[in-house]
PDB file of N, CA and C in Angstrom:
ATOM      1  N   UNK A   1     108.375 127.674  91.372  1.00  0.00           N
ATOM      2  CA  UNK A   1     107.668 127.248  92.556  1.00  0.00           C
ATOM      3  C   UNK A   1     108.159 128.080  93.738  1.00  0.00           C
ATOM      4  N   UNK A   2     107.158 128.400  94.510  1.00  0.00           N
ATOM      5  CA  UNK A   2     107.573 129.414  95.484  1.00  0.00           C
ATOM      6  C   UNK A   2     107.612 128.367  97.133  1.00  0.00           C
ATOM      7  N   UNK A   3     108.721 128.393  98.270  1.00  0.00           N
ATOM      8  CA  UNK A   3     108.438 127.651  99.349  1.00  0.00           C
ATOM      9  C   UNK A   3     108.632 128.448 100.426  1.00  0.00           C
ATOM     10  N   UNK A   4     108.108 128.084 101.272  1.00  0.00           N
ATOM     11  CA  UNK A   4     107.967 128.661 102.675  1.00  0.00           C
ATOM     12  C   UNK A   4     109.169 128.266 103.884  1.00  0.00           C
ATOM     13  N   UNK A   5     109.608 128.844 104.194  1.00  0.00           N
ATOM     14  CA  UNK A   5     110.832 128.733 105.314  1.00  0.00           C
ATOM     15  C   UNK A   5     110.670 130.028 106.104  1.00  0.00           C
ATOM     16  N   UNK A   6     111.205 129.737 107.310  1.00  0.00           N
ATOM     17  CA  UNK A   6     111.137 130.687 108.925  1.00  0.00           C
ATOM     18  C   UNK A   6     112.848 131.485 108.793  1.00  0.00           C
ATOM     19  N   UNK A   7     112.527 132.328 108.900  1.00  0.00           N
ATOM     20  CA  UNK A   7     114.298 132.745 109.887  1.00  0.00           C
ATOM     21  C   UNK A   7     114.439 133.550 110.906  1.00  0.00           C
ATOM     22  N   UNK A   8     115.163 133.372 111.722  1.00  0.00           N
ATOM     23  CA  UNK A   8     115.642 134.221 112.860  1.00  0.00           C
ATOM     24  C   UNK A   8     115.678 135.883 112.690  1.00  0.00           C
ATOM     25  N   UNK A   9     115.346 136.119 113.722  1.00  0.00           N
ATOM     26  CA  UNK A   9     115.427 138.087 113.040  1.00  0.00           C
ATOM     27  C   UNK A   9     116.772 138.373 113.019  1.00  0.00           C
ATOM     28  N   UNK A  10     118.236 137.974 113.149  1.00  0.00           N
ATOM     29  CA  UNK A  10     119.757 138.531 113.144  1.00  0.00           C
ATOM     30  C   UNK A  10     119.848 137.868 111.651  1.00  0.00           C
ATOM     31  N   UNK A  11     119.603 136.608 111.009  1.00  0.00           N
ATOM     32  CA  UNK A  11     119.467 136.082 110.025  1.00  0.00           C
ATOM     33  C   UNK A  11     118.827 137.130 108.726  1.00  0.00           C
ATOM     34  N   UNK A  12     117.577 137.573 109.121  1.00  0.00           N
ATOM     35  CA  UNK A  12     116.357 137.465 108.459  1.00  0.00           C
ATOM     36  C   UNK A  12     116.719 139.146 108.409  1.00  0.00           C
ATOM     37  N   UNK A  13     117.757 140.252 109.639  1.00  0.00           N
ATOM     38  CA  UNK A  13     117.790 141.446 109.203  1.00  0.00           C
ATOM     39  C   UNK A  13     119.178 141.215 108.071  1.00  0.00           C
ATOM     40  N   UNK A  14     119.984 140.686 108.713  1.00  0.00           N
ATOM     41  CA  UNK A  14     120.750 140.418 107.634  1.00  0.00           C
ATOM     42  C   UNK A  14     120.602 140.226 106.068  1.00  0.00           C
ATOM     43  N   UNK A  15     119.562 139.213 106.017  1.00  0.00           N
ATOM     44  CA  UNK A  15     119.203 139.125 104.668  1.00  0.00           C
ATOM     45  C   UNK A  15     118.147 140.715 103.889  1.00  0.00           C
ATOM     46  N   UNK A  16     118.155 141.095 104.841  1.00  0.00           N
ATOM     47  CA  UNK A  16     116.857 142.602 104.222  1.00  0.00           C
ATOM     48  C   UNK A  16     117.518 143.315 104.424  1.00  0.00           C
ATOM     49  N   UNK A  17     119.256 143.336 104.341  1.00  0.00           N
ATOM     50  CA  UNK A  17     120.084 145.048 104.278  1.00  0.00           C
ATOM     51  C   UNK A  17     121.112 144.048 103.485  1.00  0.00           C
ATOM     52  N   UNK A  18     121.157 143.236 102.745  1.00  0.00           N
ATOM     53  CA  UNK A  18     121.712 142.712 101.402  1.00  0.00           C
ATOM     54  C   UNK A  18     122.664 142.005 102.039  1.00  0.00           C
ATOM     55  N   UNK A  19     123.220 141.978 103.203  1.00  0.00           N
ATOM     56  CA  UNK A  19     124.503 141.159 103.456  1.00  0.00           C
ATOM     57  C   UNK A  19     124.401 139.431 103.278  1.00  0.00           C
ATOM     58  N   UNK A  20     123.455 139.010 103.170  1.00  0.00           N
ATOM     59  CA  UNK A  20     123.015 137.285 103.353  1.00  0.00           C
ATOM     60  C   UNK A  20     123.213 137.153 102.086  1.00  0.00           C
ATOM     61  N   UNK A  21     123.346 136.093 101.691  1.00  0.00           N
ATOM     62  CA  UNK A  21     123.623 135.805 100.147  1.00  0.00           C
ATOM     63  C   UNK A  21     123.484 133.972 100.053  1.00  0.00           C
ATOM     64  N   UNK A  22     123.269 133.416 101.230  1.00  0.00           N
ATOM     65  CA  UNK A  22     123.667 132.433 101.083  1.00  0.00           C
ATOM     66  C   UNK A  22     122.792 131.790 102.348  1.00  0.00           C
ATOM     67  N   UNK A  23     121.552 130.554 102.079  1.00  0.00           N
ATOM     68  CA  UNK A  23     121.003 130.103 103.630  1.00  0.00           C
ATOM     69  C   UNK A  23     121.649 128.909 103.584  1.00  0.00           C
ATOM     70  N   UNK A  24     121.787 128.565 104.600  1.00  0.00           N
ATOM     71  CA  UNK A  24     122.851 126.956 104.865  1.00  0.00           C
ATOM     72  C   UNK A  24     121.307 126.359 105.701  1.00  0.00           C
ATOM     73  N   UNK A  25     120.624 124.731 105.136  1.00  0.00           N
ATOM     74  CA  UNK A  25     119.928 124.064 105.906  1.00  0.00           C
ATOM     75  C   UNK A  25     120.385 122.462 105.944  1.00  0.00           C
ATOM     76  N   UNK A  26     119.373 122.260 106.519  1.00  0.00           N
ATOM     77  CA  UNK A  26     119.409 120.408 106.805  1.00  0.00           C
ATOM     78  C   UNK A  26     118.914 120.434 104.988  1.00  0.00           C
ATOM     79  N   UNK A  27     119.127 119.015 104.356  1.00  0.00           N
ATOM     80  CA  UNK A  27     118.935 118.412 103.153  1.00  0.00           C
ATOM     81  C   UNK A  27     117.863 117.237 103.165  1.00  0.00           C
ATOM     82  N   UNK A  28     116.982 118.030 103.904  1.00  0.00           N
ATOM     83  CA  UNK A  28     115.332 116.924 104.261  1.00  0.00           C
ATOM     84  C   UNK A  28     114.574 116.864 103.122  1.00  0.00           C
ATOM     85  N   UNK A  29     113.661 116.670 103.251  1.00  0.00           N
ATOM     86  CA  UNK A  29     112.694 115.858 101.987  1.00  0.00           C
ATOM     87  C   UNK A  29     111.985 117.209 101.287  1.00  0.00           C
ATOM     88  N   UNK A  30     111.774 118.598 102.782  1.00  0.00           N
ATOM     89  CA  UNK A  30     111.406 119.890 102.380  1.00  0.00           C
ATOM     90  C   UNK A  30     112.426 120.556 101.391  1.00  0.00           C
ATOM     91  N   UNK A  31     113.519 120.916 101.717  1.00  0.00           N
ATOM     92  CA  UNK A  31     114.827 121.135 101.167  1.00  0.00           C
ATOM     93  C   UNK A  31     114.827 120.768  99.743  1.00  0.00           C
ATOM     94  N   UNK A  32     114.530 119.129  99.241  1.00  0.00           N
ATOM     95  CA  UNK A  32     115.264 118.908  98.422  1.00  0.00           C
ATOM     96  C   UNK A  32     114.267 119.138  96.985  1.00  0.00           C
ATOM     97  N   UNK A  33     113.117 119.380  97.447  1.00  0.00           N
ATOM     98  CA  UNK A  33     112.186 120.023  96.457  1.00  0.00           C
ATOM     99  C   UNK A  33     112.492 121.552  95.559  1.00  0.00           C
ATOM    100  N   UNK A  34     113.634 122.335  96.358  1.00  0.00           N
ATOM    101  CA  UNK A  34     113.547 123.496  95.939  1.00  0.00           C
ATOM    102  C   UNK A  34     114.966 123.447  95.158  1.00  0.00           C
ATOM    103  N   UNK A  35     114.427 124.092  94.004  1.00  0.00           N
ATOM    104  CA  UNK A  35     115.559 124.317  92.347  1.00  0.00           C
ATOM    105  C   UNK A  35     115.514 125.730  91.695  1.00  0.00           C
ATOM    106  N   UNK A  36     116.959 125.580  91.889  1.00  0.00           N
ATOM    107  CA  UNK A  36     117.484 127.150  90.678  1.00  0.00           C
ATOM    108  C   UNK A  36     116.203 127.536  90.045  1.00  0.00           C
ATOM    109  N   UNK A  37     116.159 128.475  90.557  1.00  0.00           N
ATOM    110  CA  UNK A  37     114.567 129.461  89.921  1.00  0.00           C
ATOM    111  C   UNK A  37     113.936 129.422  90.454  1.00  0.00           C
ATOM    112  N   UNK A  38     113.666 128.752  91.291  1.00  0.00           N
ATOM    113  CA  UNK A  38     112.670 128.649  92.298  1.00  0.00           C
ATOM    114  C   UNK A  38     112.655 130.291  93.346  1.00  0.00           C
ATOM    115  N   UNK A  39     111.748 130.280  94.347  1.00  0.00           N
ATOM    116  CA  UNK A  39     111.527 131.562  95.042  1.00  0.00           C
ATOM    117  C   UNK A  39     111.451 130.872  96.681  1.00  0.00           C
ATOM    118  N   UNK A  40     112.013 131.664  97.550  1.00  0.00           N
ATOM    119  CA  UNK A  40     111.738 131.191  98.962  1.00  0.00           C
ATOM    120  C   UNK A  40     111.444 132.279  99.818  1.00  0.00           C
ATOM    121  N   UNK A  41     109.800 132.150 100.254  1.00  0.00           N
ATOM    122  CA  UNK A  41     109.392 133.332 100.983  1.00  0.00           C
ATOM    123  C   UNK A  41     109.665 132.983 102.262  1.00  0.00           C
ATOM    124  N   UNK A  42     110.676 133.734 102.891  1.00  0.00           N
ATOM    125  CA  UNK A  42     111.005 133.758 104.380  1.00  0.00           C
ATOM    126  C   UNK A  42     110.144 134.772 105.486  1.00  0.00           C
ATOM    127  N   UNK A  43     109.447 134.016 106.287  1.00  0.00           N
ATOM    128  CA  UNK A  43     108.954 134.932 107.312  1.00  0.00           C
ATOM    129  C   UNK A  43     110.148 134.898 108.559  1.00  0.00           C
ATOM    130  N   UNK A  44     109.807 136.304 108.971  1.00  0.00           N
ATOM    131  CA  UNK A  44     111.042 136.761 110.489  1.00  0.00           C
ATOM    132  C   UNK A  44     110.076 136.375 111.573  1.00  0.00           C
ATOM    133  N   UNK A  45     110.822 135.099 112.118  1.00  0.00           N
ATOM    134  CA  UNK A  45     110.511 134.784 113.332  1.00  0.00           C
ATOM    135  C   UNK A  45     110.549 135.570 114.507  1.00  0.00           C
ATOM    136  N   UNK A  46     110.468 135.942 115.680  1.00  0.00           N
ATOM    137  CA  UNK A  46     109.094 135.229 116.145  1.00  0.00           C
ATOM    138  C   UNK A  46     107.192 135.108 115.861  1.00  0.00           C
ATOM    139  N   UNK A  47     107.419 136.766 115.160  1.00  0.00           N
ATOM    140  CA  UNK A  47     105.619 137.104 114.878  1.00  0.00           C
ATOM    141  C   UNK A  47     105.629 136.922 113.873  1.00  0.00           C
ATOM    142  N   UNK A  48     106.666 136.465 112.941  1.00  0.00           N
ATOM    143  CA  UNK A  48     105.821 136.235 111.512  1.00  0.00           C
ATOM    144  C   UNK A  48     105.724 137.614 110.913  1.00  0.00           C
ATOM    145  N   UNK A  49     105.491 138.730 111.247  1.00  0.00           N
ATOM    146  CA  UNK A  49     105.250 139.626 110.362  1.00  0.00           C
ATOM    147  C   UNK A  49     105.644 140.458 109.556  1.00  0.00           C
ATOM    148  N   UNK A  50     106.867 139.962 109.408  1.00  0.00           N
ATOM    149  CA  UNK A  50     107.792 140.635 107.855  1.00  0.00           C
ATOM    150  C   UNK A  50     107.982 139.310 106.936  1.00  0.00           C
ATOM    151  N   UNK A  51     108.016 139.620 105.740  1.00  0.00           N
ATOM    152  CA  UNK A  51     108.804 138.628 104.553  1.00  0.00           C
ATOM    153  C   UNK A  51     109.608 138.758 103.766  1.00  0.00           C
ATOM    154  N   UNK A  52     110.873 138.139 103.348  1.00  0.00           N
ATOM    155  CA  UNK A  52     111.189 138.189 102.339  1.00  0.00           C
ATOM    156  C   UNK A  52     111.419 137.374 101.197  1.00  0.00           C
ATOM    157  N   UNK A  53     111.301 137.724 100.048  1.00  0.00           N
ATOM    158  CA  UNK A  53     110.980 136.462  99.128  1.00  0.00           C
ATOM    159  C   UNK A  53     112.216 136.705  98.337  1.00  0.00           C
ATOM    160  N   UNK A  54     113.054 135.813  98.220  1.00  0.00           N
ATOM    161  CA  UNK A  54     114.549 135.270  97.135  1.00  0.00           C
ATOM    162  C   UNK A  54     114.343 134.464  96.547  1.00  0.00           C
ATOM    163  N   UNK A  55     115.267 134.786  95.286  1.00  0.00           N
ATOM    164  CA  UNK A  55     115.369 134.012  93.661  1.00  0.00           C
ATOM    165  C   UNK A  55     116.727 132.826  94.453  1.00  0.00           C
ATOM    166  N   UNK A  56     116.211 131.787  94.005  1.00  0.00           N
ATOM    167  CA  UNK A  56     116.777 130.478  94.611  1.00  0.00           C
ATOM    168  C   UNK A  56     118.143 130.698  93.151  1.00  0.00           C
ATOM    169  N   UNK A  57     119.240 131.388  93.364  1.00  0.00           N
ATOM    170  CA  UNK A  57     120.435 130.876  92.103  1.00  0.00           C
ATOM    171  C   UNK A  57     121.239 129.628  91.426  1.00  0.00           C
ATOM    172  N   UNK A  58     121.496 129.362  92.689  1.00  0.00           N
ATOM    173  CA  UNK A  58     122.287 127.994  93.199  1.00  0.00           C
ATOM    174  C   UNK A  58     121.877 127.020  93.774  1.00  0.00           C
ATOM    175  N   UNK A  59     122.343 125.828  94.269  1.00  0.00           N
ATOM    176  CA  UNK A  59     122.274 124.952  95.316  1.00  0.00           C
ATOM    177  C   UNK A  59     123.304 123.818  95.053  1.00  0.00           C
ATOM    178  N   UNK A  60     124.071 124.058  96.186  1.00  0.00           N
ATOM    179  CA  UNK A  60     125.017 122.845  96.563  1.00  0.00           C
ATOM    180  C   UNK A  60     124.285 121.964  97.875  1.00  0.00           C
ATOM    181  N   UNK A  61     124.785 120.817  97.480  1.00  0.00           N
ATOM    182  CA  UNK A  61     124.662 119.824  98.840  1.00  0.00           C
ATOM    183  C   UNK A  61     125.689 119.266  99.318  1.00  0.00           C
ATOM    184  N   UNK A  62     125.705 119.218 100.515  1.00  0.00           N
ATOM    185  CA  UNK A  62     127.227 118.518 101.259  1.00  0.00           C
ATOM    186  C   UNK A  62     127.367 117.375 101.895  1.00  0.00           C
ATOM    187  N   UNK A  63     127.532 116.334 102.499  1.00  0.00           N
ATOM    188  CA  UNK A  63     127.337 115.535 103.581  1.00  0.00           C
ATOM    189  C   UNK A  63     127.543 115.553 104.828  1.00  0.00           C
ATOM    190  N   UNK A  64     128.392 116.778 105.280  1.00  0.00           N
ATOM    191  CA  UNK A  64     128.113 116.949 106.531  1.00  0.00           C
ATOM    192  C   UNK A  64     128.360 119.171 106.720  1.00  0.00           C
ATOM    193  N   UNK A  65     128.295 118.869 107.994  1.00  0.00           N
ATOM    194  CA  UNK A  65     128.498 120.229 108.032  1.00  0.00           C
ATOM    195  C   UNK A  65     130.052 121.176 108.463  1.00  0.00           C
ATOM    196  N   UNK A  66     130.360 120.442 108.080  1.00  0.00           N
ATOM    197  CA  UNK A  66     132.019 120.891 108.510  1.00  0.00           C
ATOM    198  C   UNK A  66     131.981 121.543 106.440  1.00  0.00           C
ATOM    199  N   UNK A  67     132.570 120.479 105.708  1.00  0.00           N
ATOM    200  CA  UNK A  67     132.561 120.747 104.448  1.00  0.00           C
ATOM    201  C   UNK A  67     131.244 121.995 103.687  1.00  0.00           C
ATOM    202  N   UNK A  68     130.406 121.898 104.594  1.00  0.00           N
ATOM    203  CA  UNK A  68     129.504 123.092 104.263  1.00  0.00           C
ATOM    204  C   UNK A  68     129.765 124.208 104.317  1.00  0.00           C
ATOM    205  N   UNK A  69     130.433 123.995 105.670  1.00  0.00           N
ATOM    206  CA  UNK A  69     130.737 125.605 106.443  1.00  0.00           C
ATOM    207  C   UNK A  69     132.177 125.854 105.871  1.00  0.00           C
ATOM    208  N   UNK A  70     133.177 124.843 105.654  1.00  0.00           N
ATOM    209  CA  UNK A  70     134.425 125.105 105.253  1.00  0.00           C
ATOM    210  C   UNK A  70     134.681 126.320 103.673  1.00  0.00           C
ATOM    211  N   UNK A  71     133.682 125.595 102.926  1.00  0.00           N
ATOM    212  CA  UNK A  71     133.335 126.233 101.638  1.00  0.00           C
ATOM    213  C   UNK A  71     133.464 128.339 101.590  1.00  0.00           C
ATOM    214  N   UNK A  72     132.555 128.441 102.625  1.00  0.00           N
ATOM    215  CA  UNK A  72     131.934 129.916 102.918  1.00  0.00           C
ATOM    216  C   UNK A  72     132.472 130.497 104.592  1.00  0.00           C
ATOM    217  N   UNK A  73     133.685 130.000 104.881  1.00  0.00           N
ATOM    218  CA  UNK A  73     133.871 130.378 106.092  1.00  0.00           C
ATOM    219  C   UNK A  73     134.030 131.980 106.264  1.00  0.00           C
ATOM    220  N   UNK A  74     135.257 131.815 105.046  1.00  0.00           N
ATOM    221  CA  UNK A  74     135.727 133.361 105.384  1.00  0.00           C
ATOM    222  C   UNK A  74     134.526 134.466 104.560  1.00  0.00           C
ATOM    223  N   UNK A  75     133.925 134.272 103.609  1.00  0.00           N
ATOM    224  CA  UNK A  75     132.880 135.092 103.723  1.00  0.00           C
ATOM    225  C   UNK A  75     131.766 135.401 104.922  1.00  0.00           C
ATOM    226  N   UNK A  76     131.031 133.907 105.054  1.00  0.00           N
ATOM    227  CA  UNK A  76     129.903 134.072 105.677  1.00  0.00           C
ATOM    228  C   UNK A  76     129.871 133.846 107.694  1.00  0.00           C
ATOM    229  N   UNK A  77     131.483 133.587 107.778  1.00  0.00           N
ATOM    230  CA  UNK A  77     131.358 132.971 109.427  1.00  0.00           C
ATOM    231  C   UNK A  77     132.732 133.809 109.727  1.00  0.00           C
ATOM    232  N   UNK A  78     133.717 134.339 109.123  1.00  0.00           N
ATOM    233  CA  UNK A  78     134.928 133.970 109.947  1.00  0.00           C
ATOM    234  C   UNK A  78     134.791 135.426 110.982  1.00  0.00           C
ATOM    235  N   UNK A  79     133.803 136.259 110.619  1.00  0.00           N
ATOM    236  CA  UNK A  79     133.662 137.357 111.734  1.00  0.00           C
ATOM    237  C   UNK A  79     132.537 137.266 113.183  1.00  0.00           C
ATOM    238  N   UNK A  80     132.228 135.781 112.764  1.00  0.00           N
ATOM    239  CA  UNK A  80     131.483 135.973 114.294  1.00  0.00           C
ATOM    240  C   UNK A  80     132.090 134.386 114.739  1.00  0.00           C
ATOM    241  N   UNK A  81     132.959 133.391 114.114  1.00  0.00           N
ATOM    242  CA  UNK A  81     133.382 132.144 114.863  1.00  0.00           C
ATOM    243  C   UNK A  81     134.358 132.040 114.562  1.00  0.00           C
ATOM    244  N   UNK A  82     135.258 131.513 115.627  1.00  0.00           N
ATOM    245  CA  UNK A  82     136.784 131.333 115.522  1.00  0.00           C
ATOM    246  C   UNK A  82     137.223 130.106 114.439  1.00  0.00           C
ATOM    247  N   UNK A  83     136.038 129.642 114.252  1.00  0.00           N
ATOM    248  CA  UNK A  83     136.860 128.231 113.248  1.00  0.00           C
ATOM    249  C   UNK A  83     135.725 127.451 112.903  1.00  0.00           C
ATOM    250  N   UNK A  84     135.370 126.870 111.943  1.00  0.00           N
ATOM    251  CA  UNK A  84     134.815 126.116 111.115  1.00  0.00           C
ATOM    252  C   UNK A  84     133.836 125.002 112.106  1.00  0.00           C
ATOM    253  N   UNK A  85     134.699 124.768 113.109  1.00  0.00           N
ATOM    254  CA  UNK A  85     134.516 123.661 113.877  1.00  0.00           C
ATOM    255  C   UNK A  85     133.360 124.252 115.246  1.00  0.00           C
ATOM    256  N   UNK A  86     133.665 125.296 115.574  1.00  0.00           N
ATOM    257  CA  UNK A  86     133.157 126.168 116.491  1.00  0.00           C
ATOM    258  C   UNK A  86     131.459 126.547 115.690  1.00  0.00           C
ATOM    259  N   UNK A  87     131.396 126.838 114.121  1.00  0.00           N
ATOM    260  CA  UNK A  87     130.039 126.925 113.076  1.00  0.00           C
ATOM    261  C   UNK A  87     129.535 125.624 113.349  1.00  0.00           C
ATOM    262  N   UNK A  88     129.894 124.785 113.427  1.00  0.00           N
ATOM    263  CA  UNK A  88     129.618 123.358 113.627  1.00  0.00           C
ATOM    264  C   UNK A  88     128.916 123.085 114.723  1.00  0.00           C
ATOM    265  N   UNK A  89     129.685 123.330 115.902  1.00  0.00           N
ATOM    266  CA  UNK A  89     128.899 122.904 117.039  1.00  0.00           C
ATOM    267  C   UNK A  89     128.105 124.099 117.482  1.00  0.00           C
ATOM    268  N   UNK A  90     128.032 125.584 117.181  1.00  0.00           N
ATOM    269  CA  UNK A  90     126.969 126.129 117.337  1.00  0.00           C
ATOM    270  C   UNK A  90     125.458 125.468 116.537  1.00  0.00           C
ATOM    271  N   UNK A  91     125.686 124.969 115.277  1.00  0.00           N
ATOM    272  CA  UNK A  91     124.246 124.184 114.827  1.00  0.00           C
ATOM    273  C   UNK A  91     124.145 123.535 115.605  1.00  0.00           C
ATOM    274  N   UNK A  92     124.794 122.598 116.489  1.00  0.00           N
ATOM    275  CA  UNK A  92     124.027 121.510 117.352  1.00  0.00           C
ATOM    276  C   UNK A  92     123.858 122.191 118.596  1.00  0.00           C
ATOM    277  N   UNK A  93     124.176 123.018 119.096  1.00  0.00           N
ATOM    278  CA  UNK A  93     124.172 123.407 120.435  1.00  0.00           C
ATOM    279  C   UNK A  93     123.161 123.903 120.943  1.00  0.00           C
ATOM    280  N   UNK A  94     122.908 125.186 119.314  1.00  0.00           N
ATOM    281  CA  UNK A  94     121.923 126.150 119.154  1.00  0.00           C
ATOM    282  C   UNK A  94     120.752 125.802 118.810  1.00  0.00           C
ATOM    283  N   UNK A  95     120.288 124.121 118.808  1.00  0.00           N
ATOM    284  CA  UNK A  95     119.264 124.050 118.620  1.00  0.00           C
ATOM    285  C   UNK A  95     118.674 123.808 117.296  1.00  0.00           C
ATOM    286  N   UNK A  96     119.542 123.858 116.047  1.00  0.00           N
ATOM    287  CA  UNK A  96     119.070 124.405 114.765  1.00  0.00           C
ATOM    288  C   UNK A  96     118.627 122.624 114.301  1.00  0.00           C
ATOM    289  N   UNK A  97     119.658 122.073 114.269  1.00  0.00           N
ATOM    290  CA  UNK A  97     119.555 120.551 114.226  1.00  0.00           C
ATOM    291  C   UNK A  97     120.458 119.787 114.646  1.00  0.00           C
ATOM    292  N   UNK A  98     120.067 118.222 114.638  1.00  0.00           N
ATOM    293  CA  UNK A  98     120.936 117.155 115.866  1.00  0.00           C
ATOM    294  C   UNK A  98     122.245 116.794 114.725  1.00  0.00           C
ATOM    295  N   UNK A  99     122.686 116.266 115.619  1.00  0.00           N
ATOM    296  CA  UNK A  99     123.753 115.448 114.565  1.00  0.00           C
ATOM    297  C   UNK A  99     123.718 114.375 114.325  1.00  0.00           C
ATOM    298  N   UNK A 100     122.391 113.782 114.733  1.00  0.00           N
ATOM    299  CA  UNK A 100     121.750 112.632 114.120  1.00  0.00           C
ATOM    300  C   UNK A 100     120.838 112.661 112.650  1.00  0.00           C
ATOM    301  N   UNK A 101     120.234 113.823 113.059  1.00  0.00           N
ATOM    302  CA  UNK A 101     119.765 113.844 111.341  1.00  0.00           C
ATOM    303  C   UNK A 101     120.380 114.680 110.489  1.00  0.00           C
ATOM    304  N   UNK A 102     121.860 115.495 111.252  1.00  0.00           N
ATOM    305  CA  UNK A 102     122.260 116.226 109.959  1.00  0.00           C
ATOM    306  C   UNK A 102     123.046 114.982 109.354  1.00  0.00           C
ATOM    307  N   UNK A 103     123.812 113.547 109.912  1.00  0.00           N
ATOM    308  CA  UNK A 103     124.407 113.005 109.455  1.00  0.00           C
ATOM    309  C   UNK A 103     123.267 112.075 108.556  1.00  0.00           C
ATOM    310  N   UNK A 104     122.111 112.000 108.657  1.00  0.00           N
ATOM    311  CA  UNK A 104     121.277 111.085 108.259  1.00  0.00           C
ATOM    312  C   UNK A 104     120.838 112.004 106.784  1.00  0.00           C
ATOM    313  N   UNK A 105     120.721 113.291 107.026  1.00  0.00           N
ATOM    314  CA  UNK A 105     120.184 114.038 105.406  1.00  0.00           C
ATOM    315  C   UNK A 105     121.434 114.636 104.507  1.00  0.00           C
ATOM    316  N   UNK A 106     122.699 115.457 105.191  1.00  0.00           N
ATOM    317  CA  UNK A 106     123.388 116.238 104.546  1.00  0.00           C
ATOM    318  C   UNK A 106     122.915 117.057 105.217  1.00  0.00           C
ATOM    319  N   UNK A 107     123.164 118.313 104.386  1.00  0.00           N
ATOM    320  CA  UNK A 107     122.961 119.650 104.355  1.00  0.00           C
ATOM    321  C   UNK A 107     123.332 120.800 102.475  1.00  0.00           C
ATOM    322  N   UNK A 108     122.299 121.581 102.589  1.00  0.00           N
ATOM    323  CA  UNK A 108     122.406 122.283 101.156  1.00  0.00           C
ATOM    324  C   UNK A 108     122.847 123.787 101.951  1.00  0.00           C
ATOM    325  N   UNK A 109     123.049 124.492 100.263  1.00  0.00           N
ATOM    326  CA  UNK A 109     123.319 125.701 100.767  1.00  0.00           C
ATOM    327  C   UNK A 109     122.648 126.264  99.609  1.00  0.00           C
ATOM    328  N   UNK A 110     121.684 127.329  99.752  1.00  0.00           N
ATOM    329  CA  UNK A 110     121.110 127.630  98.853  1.00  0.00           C
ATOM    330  C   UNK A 110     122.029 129.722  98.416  1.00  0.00           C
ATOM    331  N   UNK A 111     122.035 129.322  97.284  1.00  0.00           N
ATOM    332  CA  UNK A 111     122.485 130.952  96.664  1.00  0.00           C
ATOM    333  C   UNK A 111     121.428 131.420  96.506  1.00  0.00           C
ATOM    334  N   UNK A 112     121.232 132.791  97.080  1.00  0.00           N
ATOM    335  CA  UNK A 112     119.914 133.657  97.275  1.00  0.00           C
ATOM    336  C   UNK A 112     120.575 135.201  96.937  1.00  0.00           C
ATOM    337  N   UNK A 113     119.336 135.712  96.248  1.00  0.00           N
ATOM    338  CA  UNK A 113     119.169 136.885  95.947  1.00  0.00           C
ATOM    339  C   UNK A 113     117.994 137.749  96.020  1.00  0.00           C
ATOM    340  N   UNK A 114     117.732 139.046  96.646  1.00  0.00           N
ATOM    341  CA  UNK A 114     116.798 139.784  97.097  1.00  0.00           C
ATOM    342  C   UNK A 114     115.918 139.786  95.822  1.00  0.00           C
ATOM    343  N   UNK A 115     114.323 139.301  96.172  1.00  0.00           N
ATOM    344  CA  UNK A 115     113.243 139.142  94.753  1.00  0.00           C
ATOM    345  C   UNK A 115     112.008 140.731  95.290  1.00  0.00           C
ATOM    346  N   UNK A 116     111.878 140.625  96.578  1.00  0.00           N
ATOM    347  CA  UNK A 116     110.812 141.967  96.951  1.00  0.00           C
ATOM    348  C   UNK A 116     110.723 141.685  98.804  1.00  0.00           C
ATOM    349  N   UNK A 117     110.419 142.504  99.924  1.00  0.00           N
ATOM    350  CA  UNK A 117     110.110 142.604 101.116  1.00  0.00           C
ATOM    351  C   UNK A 117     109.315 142.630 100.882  1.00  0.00           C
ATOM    352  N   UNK A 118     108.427 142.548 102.112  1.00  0.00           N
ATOM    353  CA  UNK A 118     106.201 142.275 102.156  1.00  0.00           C
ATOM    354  C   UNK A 118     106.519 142.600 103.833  1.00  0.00           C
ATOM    355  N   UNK A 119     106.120 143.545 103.926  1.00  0.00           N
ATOM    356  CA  UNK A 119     105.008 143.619 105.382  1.00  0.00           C
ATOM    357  C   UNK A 119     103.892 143.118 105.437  1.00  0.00           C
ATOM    358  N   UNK A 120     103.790 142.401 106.486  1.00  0.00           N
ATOM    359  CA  UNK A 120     102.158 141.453 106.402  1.00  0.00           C
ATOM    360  C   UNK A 120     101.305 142.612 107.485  1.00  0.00           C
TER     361      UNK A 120
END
């Protein structure tokens, strides 16, 4: 099954020069549909007009986002945030989600791997 998700263009270049390996989201009702094998075509926000589509490998779920981020710090955070806690309150700060519904869903982390780019 193939699903649709948005990403940021620092995200979304990241993931199209191989460094991303890994999307961290909320664990909503969209989220929890998608399984190992599955495909997730990401469009680059703001115009929409690049894609990339990844082989879903993995998926962990967490209950909050400290233990999410703790997991993958020193790979995926420890060069742009001073601490686990600092990944933390950039999700709420930045807008991504509250800490009312990250405490109300969790959060997953999906293992991703490059499947093809699409210029639209």
């Amino acid at each position: 099954m193939e699903h649709n998700m948005k990403l940021y263009s620092s995200s979304f270049e990241e993931l199209k020069a191989g460094k991303k390996k890994r999307e961290y989201r909320l664990n909503d009702e969209k989220r929890k549909m998608v399984k190992v094998g599955d495909t997730i075509r990401f469009a680059k926000l703001p115009d929409l007009d690049e894609e990339i589509v990844v082989d879903v490998t993995d998926i962990e779920t967490f209950s909050n986002w400290y233990d999410c981020y703790a997991k993958y710090y020193d790979e995926d955070f420890k060069n742009q945030y001073d601490s686990v806690e600092a990944v933390v309150q950039d999700t709420y700060d930045g807008g991504y989600y509250t800490k009312e519904e990250s405490e109300k869903n969790g959060c997953v982390v999906f293992s991703i791997k490059m499947h093809r780019s699409l210029y639209i």
